[in-house]
N, C-alpha and C. Protein backbone atom coordinates (compact mmCIF):
# COMPACT_ATOMS: atom_id res chain seq x y z
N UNK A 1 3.05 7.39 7.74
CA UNK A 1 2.97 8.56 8.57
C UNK A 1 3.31 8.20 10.01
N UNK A 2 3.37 7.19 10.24
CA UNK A 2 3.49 6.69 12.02
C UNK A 2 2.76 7.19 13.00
N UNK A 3 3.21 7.34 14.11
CA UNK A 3 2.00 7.99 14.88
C UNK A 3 1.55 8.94 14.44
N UNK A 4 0.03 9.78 14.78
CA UNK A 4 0.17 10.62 14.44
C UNK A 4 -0.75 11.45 15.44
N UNK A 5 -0.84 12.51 15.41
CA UNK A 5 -1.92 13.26 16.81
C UNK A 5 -3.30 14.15 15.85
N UNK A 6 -4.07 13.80 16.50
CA UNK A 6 -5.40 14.53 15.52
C UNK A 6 -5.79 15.75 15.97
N UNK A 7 -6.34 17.17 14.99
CA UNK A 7 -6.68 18.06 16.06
C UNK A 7 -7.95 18.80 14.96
N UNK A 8 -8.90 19.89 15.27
CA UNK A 8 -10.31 20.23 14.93
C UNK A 8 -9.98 21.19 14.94
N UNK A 9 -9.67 22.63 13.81
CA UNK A 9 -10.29 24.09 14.01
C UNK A 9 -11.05 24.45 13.16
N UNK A 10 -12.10 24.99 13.43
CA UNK A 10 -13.17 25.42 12.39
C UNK A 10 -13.70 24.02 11.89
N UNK A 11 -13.75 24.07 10.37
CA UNK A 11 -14.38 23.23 9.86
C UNK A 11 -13.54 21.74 9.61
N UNK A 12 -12.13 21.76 9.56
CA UNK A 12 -11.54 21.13 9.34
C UNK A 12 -10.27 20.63 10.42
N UNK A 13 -10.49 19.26 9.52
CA UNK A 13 -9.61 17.70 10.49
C UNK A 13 -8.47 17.73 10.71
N UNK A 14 -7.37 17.38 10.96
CA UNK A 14 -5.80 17.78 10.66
C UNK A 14 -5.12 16.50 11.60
N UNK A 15 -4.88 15.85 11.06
CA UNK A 15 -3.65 14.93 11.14
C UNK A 15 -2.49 15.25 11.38
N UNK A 16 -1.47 14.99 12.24
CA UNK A 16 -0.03 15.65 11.60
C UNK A 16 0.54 14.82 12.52
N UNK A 17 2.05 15.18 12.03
CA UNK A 17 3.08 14.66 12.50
C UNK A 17 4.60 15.31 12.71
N UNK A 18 5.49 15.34 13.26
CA UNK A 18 6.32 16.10 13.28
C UNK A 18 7.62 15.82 11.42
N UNK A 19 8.09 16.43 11.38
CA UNK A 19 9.26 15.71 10.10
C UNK A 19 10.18 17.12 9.68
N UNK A 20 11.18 16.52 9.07
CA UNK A 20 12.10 16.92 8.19
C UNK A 20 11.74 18.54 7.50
N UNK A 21 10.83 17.97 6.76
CA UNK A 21 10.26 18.69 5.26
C UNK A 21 8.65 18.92 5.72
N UNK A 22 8.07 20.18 5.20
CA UNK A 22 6.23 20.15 5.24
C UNK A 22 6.21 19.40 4.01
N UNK A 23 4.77 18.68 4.65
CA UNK A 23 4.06 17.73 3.48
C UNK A 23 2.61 18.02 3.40
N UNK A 24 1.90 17.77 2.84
CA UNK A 24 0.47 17.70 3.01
C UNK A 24 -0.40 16.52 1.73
N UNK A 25 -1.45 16.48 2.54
CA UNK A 25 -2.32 15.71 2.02
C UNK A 25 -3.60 15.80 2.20
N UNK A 26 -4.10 15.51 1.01
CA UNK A 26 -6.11 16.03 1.48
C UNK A 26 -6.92 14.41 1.06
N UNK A 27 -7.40 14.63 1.77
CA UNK A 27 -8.93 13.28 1.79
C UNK A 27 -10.02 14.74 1.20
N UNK A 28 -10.53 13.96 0.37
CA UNK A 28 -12.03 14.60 -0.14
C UNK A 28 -12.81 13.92 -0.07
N UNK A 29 -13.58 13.27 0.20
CA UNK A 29 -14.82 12.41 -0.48
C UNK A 29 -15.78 13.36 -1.50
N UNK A 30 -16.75 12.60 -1.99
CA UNK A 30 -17.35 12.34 -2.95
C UNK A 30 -18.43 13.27 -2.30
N UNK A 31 -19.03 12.90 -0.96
CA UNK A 31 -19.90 13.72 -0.05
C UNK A 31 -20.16 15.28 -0.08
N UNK A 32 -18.36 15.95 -0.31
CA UNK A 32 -18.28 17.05 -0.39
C UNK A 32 -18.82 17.85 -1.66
N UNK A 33 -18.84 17.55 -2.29
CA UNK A 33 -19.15 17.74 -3.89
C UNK A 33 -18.76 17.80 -4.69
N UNK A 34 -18.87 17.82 -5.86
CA UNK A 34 -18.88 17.79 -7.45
C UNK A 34 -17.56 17.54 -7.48
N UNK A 35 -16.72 17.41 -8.53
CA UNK A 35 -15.31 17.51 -8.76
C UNK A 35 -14.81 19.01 -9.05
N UNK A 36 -15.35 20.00 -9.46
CA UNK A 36 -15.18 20.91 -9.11
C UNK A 36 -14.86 21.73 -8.26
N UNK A 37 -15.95 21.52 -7.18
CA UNK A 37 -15.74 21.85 -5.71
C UNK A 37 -14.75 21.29 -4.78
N UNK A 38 -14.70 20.04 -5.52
CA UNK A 38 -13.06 19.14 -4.45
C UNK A 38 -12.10 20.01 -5.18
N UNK A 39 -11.91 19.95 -6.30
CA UNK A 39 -10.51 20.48 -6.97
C UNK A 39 -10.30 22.03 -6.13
N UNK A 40 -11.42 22.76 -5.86
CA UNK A 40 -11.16 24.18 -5.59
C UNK A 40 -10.74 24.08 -4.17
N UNK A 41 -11.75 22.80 -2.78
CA UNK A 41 -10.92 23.24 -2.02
C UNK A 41 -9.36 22.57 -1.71
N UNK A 42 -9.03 21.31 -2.34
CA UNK A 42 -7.92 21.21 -2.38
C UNK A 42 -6.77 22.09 -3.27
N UNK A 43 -6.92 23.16 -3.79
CA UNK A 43 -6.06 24.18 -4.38
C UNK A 43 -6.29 25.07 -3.41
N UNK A 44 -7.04 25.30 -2.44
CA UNK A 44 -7.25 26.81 -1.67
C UNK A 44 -6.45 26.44 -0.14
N UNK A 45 -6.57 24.73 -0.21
CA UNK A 45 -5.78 24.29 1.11
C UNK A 45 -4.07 24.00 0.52
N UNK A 46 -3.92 24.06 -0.83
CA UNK A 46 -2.35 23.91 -0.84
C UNK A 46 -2.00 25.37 -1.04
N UNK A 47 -2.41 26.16 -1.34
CA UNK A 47 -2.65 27.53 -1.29
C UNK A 47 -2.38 28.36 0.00
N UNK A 48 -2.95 27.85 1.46
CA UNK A 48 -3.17 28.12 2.65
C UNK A 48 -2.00 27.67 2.86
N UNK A 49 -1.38 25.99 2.69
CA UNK A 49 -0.45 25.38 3.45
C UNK A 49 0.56 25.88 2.96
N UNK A 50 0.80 26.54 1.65
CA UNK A 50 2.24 26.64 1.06
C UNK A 50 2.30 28.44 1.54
N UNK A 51 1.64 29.27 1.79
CA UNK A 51 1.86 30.60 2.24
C UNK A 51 2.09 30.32 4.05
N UNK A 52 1.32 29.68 4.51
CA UNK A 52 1.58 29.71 6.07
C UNK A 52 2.92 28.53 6.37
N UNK A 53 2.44 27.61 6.53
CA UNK A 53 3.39 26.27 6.68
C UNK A 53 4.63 26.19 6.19
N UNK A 54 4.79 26.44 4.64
CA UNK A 54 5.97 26.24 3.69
C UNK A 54 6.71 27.59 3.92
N UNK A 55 6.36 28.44 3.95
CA UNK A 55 7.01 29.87 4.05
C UNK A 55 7.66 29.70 5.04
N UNK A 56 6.75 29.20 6.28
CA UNK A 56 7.46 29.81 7.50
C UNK A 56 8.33 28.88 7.81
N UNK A 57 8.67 27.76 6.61
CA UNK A 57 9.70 26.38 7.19
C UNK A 57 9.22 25.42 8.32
N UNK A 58 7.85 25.45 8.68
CA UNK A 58 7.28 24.45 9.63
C UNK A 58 7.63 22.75 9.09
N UNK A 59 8.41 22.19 10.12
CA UNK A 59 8.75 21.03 10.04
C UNK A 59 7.36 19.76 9.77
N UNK A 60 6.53 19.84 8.82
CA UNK A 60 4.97 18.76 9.66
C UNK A 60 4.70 18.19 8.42
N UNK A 61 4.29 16.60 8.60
CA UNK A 61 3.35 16.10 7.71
C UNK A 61 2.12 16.56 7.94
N UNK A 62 1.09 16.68 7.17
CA UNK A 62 -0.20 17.29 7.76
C UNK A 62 -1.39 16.27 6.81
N UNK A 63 -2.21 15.24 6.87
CA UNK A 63 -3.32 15.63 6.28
C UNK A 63 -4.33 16.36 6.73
N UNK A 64 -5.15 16.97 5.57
CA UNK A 64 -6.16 17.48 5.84
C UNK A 64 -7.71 16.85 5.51
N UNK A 65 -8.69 17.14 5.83
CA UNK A 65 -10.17 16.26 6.16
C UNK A 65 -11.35 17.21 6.33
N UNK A 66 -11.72 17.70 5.26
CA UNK A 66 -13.17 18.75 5.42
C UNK A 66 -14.30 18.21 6.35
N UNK A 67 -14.49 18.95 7.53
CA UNK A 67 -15.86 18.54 8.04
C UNK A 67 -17.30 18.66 7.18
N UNK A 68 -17.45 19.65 6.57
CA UNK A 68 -18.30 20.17 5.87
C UNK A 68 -18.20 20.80 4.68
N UNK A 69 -18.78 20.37 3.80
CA UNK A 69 -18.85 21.19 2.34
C UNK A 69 -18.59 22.84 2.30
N UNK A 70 -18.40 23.50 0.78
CA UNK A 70 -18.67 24.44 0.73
C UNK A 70 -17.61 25.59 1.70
N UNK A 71 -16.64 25.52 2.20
CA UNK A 71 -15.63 26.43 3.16
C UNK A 71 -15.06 27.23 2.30
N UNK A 72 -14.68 28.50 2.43
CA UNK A 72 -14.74 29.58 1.82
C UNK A 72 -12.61 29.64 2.36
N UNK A 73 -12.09 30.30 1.70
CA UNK A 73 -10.99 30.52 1.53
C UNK A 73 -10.23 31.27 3.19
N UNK A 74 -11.56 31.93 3.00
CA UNK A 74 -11.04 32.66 4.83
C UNK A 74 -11.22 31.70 5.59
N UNK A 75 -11.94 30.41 5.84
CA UNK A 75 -12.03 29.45 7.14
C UNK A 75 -11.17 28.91 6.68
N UNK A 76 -10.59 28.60 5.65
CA UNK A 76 -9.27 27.39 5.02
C UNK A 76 -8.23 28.13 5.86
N UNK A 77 -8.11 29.50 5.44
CA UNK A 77 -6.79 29.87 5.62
C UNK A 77 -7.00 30.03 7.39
N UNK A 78 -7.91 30.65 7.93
CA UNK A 78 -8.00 30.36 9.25
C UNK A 78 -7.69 29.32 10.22
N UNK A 79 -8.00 28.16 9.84
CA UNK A 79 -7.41 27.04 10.04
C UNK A 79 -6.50 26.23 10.19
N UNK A 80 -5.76 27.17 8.87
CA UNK A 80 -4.37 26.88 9.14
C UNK A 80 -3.59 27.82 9.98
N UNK A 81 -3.46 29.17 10.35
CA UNK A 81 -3.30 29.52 10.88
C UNK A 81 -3.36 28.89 12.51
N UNK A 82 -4.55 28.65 12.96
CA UNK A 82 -4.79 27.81 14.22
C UNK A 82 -3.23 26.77 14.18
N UNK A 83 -3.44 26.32 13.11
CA UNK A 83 -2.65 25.13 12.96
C UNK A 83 -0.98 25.56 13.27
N UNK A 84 -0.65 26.36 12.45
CA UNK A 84 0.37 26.94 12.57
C UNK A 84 0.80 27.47 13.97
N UNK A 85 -0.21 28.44 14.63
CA UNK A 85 -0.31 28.73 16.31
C UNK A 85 0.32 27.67 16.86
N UNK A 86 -0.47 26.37 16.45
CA UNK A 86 -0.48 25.31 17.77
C UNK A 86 1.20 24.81 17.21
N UNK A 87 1.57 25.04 16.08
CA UNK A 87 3.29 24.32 16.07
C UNK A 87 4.03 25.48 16.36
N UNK A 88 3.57 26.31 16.59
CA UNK A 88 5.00 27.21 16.60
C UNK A 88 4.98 27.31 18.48
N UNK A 89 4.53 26.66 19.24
CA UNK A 89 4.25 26.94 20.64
C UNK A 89 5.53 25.80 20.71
């Protein structure tokens, strides 16, 4: 990933980098919960990234990094949004 710049909205971490192609990537730990609960929010964040990010052709590697368990689909997608704000400036 090379350099990369870190940034915080809502509940969640975000890594990124400028590039070519959108990418993404999620860290879960074990902390967050069950395997269930990881699987759902990593489907609700490729979910978020591929309607906001991928649609709109945003150039970014991105990982992503839950602060806290349990985030509901509207702070995911909120988040990215933020996210999206801050690249399209």
């Amino acid at each position: 990933m090379g350099t990369s710049k870190s940034l915080h909205f809502g509940d969640l971490s975000f890594k990124y980098t400028k590039s070519s192609k959108p990418k993404m990537g999620l860290i879960v730990s074990r902390r967050y919960g069950n395997a269930i609960e990881r699987n759902l929010f990593k489907r609700r964040c490729r979910s978020a990234f591929k309607s906001i990010m991928v649609d709109n052709n945003m150039g970014c590697v991105v990982v992503v990094r839950p602060k806290k368990p349990d985030l509901s689909f509207g702070a995911i997608q909120e988040s990215f949004n933020s996210m999206y704000d801050k690249f399209s400036d």
